[in-house]
Protein backbone atom coordinates (compact mmCIF):
# COMPACT_ATOMS: atom_id res chain seq x y z
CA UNK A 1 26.38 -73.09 117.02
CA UNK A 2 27.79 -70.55 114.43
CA UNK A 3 30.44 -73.34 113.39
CA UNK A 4 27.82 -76.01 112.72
CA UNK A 5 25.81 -73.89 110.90
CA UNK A 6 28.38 -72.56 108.53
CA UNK A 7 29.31 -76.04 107.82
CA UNK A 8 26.07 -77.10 106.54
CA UNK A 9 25.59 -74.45 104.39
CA UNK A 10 28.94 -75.10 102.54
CA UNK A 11 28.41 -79.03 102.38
CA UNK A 12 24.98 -79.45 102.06
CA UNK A 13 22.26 -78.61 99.48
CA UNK A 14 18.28 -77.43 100.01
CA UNK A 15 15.71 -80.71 100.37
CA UNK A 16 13.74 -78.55 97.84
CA UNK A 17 9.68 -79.02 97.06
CA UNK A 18 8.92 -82.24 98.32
CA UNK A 19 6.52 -84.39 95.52
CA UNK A 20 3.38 -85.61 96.61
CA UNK A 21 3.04 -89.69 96.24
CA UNK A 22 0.67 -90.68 93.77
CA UNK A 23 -2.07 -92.84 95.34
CA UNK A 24 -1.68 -96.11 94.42
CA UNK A 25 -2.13 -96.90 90.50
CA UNK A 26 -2.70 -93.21 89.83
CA UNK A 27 -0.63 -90.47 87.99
CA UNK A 28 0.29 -86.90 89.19
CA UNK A 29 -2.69 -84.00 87.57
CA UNK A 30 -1.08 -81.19 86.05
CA UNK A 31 -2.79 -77.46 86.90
CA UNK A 32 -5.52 -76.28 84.61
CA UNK A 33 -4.01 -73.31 82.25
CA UNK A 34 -5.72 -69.77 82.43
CA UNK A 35 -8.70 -69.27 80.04
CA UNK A 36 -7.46 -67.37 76.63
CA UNK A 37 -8.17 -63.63 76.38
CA UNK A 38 -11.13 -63.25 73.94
CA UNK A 39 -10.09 -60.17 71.11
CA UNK A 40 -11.79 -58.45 67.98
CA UNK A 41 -10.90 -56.20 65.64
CA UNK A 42 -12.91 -52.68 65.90
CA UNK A 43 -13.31 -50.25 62.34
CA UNK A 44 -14.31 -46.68 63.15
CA UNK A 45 -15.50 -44.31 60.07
CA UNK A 46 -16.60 -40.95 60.01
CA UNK A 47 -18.46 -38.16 57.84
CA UNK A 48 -16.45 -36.32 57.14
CA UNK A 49 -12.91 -38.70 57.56
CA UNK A 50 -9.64 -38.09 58.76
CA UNK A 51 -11.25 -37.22 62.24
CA UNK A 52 -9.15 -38.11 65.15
CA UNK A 53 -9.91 -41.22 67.26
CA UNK A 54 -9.61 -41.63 70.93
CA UNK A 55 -9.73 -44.82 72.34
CA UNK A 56 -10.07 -44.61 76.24
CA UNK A 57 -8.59 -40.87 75.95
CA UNK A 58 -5.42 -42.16 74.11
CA UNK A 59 -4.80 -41.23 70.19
CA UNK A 60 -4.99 -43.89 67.69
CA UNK A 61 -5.01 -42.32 64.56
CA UNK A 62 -7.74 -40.45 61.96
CA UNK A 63 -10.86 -41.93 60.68
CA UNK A 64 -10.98 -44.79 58.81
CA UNK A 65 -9.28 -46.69 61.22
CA UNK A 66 -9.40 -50.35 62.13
CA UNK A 67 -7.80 -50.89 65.81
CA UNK A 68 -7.34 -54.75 65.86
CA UNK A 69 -7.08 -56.93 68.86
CA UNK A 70 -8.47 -55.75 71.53
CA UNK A 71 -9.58 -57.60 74.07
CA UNK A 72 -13.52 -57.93 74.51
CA UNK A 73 -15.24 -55.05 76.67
CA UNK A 74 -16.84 -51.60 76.34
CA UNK A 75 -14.50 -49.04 75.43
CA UNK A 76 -14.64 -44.92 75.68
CA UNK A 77 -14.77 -43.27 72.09
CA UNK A 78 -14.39 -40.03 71.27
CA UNK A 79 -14.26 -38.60 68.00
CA UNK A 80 -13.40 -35.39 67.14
CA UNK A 81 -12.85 -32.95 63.64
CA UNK A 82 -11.83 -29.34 64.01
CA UNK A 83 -15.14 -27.08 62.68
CA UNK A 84 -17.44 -30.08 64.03
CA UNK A 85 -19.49 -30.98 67.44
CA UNK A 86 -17.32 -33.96 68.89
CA UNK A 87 -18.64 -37.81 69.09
CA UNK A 88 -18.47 -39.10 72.18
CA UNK A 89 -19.92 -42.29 73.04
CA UNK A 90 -19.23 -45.96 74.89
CA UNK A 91 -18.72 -49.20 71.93
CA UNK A 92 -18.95 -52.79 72.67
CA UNK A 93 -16.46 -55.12 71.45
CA UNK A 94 -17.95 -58.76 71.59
CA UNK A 95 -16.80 -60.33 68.07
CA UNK A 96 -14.40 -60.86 66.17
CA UNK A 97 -15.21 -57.72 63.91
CA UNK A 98 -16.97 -54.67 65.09
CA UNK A 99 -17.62 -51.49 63.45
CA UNK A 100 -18.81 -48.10 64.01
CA UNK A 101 -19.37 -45.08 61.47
CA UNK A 102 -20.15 -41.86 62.83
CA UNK A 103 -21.84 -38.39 61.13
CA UNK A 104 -20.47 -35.91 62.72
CA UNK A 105 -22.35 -32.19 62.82
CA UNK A 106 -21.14 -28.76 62.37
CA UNK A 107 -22.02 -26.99 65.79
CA UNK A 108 -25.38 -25.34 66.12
CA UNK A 109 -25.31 -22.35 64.07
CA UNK A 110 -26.13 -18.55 65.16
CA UNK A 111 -29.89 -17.85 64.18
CA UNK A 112 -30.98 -15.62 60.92
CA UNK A 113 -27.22 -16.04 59.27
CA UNK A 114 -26.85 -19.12 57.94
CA UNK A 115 -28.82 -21.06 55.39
CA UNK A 116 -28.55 -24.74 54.90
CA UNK A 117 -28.80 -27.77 51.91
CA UNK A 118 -25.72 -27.44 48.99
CA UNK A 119 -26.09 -23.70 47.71
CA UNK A 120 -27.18 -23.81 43.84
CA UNK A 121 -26.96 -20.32 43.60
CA UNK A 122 -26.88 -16.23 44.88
CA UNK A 123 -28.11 -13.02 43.00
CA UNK A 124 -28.47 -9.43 44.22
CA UNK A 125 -31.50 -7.05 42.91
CA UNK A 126 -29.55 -3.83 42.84
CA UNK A 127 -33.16 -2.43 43.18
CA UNK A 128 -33.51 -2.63 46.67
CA UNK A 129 -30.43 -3.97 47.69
CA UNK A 130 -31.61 -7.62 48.62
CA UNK A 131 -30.01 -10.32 47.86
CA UNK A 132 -31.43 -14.20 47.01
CA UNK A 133 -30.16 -17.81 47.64
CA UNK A 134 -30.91 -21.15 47.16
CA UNK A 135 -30.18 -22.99 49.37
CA UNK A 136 -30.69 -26.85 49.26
CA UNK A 137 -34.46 -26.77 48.10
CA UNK A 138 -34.79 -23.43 49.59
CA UNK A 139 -34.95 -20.03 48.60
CA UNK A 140 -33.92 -17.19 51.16
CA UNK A 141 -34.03 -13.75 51.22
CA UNK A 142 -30.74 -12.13 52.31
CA UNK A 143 -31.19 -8.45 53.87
CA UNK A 144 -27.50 -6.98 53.86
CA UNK A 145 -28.31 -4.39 56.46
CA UNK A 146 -26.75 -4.02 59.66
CA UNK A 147 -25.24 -7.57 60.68
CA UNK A 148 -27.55 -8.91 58.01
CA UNK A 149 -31.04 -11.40 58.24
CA UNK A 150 -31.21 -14.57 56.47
CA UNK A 151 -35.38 -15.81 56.08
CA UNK A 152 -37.03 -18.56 53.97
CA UNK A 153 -39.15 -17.14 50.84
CA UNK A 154 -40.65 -20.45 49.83
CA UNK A 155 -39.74 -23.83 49.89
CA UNK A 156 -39.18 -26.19 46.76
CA UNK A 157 -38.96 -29.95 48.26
CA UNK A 158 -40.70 -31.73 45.86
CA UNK A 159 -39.71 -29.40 42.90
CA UNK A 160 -36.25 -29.58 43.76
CA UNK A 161 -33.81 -32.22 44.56
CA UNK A 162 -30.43 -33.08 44.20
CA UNK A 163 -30.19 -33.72 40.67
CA UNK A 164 -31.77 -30.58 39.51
CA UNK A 165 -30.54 -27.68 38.93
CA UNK A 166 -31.72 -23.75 40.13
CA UNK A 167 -30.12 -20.38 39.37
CA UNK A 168 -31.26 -16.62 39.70
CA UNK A 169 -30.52 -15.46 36.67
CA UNK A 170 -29.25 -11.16 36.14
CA UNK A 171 -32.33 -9.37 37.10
CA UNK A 172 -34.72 -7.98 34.31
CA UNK A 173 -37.92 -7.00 35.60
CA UNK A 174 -37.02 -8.26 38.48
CA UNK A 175 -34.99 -11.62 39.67
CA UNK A 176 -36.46 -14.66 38.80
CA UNK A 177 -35.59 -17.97 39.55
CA UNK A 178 -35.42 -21.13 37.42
CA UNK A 179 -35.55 -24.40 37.97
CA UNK A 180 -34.58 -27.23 36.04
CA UNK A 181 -35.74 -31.12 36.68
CA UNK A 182 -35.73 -33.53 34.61
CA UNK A 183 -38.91 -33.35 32.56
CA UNK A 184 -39.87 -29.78 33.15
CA UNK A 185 -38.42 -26.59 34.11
CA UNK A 186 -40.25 -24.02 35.57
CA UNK A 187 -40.21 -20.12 36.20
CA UNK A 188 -41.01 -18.09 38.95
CA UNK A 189 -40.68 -14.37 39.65
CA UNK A 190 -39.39 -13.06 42.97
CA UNK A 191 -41.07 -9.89 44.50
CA UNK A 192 -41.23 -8.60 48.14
CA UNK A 193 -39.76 -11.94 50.05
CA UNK A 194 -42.88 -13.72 47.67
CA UNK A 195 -42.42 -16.46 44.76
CA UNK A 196 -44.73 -16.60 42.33
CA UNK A 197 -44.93 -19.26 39.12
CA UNK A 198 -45.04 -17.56 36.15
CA UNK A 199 -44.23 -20.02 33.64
CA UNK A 200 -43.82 -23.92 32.71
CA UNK A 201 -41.08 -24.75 29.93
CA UNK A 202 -40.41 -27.73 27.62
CA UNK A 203 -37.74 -30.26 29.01
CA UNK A 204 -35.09 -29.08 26.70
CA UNK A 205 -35.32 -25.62 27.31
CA UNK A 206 -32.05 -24.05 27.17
CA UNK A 207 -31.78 -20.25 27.22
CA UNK A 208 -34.84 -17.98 28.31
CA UNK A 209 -35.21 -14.41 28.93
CA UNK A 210 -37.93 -12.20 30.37
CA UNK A 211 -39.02 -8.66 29.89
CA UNK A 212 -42.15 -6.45 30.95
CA UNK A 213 -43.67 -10.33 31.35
CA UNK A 214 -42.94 -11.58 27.94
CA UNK A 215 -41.01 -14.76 28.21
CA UNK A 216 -38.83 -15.74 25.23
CA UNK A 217 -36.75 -19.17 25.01
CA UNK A 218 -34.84 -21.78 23.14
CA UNK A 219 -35.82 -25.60 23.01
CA UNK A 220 -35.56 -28.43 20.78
CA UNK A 221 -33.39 -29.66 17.90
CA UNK A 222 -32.75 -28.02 15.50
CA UNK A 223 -32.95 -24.89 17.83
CA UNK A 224 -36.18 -23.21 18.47
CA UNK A 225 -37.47 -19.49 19.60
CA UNK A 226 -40.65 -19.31 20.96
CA UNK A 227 -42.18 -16.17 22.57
CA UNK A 228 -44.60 -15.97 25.17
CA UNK A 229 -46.65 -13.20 26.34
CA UNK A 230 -48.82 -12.74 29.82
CA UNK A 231 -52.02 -13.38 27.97
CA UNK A 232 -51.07 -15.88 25.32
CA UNK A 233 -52.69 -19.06 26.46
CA UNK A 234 -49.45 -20.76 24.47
CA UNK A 235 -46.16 -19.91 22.89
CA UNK A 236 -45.22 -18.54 19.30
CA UNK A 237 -42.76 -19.74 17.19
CA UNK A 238 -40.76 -17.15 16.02
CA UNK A 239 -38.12 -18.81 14.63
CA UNK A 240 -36.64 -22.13 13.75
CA UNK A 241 -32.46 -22.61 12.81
CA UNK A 242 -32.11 -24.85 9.49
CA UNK A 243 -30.90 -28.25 9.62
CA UNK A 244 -27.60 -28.17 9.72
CA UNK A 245 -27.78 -24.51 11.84
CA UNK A 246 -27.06 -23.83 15.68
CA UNK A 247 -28.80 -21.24 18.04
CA UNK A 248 -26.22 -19.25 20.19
CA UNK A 249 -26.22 -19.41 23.70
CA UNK A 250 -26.89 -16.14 24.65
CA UNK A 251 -30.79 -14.30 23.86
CA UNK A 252 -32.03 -10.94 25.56
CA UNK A 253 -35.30 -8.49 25.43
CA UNK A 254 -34.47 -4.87 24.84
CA UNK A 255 -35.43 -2.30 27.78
CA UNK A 256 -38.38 -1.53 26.66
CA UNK A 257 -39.60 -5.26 25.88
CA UNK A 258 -40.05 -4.22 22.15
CA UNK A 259 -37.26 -5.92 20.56
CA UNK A 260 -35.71 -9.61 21.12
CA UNK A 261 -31.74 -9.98 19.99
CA UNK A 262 -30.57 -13.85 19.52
CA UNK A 263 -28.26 -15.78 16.97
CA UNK A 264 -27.54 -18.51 15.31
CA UNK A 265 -23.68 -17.39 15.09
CA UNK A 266 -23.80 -17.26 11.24
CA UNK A 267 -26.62 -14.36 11.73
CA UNK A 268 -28.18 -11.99 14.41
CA UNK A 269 -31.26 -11.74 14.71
CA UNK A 270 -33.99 -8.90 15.92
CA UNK A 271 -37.64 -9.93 16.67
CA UNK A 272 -39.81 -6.95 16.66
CA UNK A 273 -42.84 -8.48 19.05
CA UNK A 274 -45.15 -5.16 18.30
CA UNK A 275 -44.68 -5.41 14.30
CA UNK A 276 -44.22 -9.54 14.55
CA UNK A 277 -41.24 -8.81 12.06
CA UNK A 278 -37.98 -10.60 12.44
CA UNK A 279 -34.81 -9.18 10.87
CA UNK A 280 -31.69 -10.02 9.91
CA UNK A 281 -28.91 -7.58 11.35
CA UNK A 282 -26.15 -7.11 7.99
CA UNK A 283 -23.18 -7.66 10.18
CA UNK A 284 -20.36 -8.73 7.66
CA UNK A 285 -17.88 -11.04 10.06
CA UNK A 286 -19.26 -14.46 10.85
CA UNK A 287 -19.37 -16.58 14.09
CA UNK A 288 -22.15 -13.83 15.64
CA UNK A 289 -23.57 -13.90 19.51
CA UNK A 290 -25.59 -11.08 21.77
CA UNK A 291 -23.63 -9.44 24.45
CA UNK A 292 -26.60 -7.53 25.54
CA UNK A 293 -28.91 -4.12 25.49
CA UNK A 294 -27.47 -0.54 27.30
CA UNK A 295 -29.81 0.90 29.35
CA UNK A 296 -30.61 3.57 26.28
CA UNK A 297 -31.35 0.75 24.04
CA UNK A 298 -28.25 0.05 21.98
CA UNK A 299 -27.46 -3.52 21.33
CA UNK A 300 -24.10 -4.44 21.57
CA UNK A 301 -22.57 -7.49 19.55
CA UNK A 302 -19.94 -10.38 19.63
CA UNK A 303 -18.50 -11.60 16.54
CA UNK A 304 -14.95 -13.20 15.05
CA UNK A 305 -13.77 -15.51 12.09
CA UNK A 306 -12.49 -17.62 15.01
CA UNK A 307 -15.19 -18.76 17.14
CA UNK A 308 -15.15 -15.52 18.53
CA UNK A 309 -19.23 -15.18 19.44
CA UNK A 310 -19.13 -18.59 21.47
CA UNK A 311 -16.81 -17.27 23.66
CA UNK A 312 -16.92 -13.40 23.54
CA UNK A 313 -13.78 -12.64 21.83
CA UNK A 314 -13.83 -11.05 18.51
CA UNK A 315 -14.76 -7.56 16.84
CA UNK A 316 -17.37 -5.76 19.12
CA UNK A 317 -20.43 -4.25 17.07
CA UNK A 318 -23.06 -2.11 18.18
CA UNK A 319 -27.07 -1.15 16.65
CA UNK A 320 -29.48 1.04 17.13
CA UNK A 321 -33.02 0.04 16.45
CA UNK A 322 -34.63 3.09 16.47
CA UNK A 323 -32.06 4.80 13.81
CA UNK A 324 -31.66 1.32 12.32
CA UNK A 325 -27.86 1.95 12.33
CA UNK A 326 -25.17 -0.90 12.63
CA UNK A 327 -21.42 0.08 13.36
CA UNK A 328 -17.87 -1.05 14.84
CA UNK A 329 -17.40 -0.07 18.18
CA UNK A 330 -13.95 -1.60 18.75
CA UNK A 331 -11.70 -4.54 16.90
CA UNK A 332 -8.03 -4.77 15.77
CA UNK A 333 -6.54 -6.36 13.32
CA UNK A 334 -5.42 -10.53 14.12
CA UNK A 335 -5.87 -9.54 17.53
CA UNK A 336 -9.44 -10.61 19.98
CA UNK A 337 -11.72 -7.75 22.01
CA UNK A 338 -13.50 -8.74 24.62
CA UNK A 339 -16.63 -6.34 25.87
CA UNK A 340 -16.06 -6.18 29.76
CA UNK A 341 -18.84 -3.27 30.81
CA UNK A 342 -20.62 -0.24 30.00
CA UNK A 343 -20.61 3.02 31.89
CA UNK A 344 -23.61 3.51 33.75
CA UNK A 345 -23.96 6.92 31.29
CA UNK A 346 -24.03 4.11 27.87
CA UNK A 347 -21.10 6.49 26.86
CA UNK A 348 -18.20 4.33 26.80
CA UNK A 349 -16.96 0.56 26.42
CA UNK A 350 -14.56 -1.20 28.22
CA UNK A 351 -12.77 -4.17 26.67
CA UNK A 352 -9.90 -6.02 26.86
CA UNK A 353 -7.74 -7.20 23.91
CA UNK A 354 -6.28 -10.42 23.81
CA UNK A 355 -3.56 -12.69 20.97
CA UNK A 356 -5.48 -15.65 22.07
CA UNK A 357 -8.67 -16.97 21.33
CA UNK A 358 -9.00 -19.02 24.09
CA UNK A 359 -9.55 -16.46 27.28
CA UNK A 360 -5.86 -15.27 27.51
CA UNK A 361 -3.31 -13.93 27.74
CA UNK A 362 -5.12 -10.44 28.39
CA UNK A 363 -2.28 -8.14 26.77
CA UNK A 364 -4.14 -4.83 27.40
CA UNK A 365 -7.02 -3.31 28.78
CA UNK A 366 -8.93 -0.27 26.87
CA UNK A 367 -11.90 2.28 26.69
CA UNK A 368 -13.72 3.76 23.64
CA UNK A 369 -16.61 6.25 22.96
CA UNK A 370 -19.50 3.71 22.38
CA UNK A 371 -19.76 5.19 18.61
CA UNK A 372 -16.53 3.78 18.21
CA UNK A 373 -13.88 7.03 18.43
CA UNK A 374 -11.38 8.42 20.98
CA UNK A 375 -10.26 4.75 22.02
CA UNK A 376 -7.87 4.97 24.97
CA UNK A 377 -5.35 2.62 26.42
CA UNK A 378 -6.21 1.77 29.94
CA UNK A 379 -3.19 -1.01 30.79
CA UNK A 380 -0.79 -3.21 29.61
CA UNK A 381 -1.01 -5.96 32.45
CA UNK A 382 -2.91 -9.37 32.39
CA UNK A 383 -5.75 -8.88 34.42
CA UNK A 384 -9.25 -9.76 35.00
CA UNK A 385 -11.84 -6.45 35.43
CA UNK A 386 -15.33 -6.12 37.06
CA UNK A 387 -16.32 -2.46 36.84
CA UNK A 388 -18.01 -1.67 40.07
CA UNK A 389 -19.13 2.22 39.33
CA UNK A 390 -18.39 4.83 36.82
CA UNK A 391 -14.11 4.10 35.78
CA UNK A 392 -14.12 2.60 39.16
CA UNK A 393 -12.83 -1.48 38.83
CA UNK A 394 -11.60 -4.32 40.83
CA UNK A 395 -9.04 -5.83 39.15
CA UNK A 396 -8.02 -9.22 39.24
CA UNK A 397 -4.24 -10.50 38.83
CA UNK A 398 -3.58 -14.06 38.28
CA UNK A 399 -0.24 -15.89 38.79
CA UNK A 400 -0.23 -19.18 36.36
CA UNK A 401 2.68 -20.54 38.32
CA UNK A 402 1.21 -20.21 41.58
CA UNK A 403 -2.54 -20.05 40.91
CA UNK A 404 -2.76 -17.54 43.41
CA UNK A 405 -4.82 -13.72 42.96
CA UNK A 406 -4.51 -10.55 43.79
CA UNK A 407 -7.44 -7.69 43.96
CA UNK A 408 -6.68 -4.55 43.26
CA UNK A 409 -9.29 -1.57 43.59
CA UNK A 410 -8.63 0.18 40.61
CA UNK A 411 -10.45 3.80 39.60
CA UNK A 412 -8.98 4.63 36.40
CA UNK A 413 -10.48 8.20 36.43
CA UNK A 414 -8.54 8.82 39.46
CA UNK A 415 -5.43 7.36 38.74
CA UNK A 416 -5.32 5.58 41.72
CA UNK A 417 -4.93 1.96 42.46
CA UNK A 418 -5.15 0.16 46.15
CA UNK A 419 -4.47 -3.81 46.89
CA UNK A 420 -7.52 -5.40 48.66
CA UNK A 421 -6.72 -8.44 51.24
CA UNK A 422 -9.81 -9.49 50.81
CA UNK A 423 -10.82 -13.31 49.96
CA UNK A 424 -13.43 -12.70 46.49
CA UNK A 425 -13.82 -15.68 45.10
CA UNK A 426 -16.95 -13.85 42.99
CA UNK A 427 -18.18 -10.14 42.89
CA UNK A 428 -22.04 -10.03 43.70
CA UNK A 429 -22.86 -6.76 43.58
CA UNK A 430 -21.54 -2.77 44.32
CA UNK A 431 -23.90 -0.30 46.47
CA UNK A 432 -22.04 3.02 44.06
CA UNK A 433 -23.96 5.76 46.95
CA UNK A 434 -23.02 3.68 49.70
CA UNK A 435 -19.39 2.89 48.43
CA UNK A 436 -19.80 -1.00 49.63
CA UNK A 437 -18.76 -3.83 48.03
CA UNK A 438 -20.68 -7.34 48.05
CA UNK A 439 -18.65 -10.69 46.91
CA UNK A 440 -18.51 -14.60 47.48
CA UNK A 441 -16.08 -16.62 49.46
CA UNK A 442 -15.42 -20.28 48.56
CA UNK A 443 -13.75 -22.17 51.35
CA UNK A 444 -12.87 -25.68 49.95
CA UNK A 445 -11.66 -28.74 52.03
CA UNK A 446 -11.81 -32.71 51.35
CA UNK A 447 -15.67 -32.83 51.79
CA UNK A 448 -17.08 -29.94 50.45
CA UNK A 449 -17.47 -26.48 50.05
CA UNK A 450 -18.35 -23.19 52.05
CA UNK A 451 -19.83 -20.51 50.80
CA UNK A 452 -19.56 -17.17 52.59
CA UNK A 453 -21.30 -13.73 51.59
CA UNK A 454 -19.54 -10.49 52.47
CA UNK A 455 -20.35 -6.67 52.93
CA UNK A 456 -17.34 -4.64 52.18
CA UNK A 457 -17.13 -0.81 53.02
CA UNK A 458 -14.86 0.59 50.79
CA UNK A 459 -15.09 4.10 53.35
CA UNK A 460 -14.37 2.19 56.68
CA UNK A 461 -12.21 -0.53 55.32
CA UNK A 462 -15.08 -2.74 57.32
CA UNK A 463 -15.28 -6.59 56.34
CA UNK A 464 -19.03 -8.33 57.62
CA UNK A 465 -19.97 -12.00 56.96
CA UNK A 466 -23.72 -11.75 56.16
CA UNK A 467 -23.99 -15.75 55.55
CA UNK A 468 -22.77 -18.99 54.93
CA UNK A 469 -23.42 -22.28 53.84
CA UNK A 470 -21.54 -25.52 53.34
CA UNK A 471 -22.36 -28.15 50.83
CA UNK A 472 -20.97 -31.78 51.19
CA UNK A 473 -19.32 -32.45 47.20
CA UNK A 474 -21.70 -35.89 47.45
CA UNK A 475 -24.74 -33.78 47.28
């Protein structure tokens, strides 16, 4: 049996798949082919982009993304972008070309901290320690105490929008805050968590200021000063530049509200609003601008051959109104002085001195008696300075190469100097008594901007974020 076997297997080959006959006059049917797998092409977006995609828990790439053929069915998404809630969600393909965009949020935010809507602007009133910020079309009262409380003053929607604009300006009286839309601008004082109107202004207002509730501003072309006071039922001219003339940028009320500094860079002017007299300040260089008042009423001035009053480099001046007396306070000879504060006594001047006209280099940093003797060199670095308290500075160092800066706490009376790790991208304020610092954080990335407040405690070395607020750059 084994023998027959093997000899079939070596001589012999497999029947194979028999062929079924045809019927008669008929030919053989071939089998049907398998239906075609239906695809589409599927584009996901997101706001903000370059979020990561997940496709049925797998990777594909960041938003914007187009994940072409895939074959027609309902698909797990998730989305996700670090600093925002995930998107998670089931999409259909059943066409050719589907698409999906996605806004994703930032995660719900801790109560009484955080404002919201692009931030225009951020003040503090040194007065009681508050501070105020706009906030979209809102204004918010920021209470830097404790772990600090964040609530809404008033809202603007309707006043405010996207395109205008709104700043706090220094306090005066009091902070105020301004708002500029097209066809009006308006001005309302802040007081107790309260906004009140206190004023209506021409389109083309530029430059306002407002003391013991007179209200003083620029507008129209050629330039304009027009004063305003509480009971006037409409301005007064007080002033109009000559045809070919410019108004500086910069106008301010003395302390007591008696007297009104402005320029038209070629003079400086001094309103007297209770003799109606205006004057014209004999200051020999050219190319004139306001600084500002002291606290004991001394007006202290920009000038320079070079432009020097537009952007605050030049000779510094200073005048008395009630001695009438003009003098030099500080200037050198080919070289640019820049006023950078006042000790809280109105004894001395800090400036810097500069080769350049243009904002730097800074070559040297000094003091001088405010009548213009005993002037001191303070430093020989380039740095930026923000006096904080009496001598007392935080000093700025900036590397051109590397754009990075360095803070330095700097108290020049002392003769001490300390590096601060701390991320200013603007000083808002210094509590002296309380030895705290206040300042502004500016987190960029590809979308927009955050905005951070701090506390600082210079004593305890203590960093506290009192708010934030981010602002998408298309706003």
């Amino acid at each position: 049996m084994i023998l027959v076997s093997t000899i079939w297997l070596a001589g012999c080959t497999s029947p194979g798949p028999v062929s079924p006959r045809p019927e008669d006059g008929k030919k053989p049917v071939a089998d049907a082919p398998a239906p075609a797998v239906r695809t589409g092409d599927l584009k996901l977006d997101s706001q903000p982009s370059q979020a990561e995609v997940y496709l049925d828990g797998v990777l594909k790439g960041t938003a914007p993304i187009i994940l072409e053929g895939l074959p027609y069915g309902t698909y797990q998404v998730d989305i996700r972008k670090e600093g925002f809630s995930p998107w998670v969600g089931e999409i259909t393909v059943d066409q050719p070309r589907n698409s999906k965009r996605v806004a994703l949020s930032r995660p719900p935010l801790p109560p009484g901290k955080y404002i919201t809507g692009a931030l225009r602007s951020v003040t503090w009133d040194p007065r009681d320690g508050t501070f105020y910020l706009i906030g979209g079309a809102t204004l918010y009262r920021l209470h830097p105490g404790g772990e600090g409380k964040v609530e809404q003053v008033a809202d603007y929607a309707g006043t405010l929008d996207f395109r205008s604009r709104a700043r706090i300006p220094k306090p005066s009286d009091g902070p105020f805050l301004w708002v500029h839309q097209e066809g009006h601008q308006q001005v309302y004082h802040l007081e107790e968590g309260r906004s009140e109107l206190v004023a209506s202004l021409p389109w083309d207002s530029r430059t306002w200021t407002m003391r013991e509730g007179k209200l003083a501003y620029q507008a129209g072309e050629p330039g304009r000063v027009y004063v305003q006071r509480p009971k006037d039922q409409s301005p007064t001219l007080i002033y109009q530049v000559e045809r070919d003339g410019e108004l500086g940028g910069a106008m301010e009320w003395s302390p007591d509200g008696r007297y009104l500094a402005f320029s038209d860079f070629d003079h400086l002017w001094l309103y007297d609003d209770r003799e109606d007299r205006l004057d014209n300040l004999p200051v020999e260089d050219t190319r004139l601008g306001v600084y500002g008042w002291t606290s004991s009423g001394i007006l202290l001035i920009a000038s320079g051959e070079d432009g020097g009053a537009m952007s605050g480099w030049g000779d510094i001046y200073a005048y008395d109104p009630g001695e009438d007396r003009l003098w030099k306070v500080a200037g050198v000879q080919g070289r640019h002085c820049r006023l950078a504060a006042v000790s809280t006594d109105n004894r001395t001047v800090y400036y810097t001195v500069s080769d350049d006209n243009e904002g730097g280099p800074i070559t040297s940093f000094w003091r001088v008696e405010i009548d213009g003797t005993s002037p001191e060199k303070l430093s020989d670095m380039n740095r930026g300075y923000d006096m904080l308290a009496e001598g007392l500075f935080l000093v700025t160092e900036f590397n051109r190469e590397t754009g990075a800066r360095t803070r330095f706490l700097n108290d020049f009376n002392a003769g001490s100097e300390k590096q601060l790790d701390l991320p200013i991208y603007r000083v808002l304020g210094y509590d002296a008594p309380g030895r705290t610092l206040y300042y502004l954080e500016r987190i960029e990335d590809q979308q927009g901007t955050e905005w951070v407040v701090h506390r600082y405690s210079l004593e305890r070395e203590a960093d506290i974020e009192l708010s934030r607020d981010y602002s998408y750059h298309n706003y």
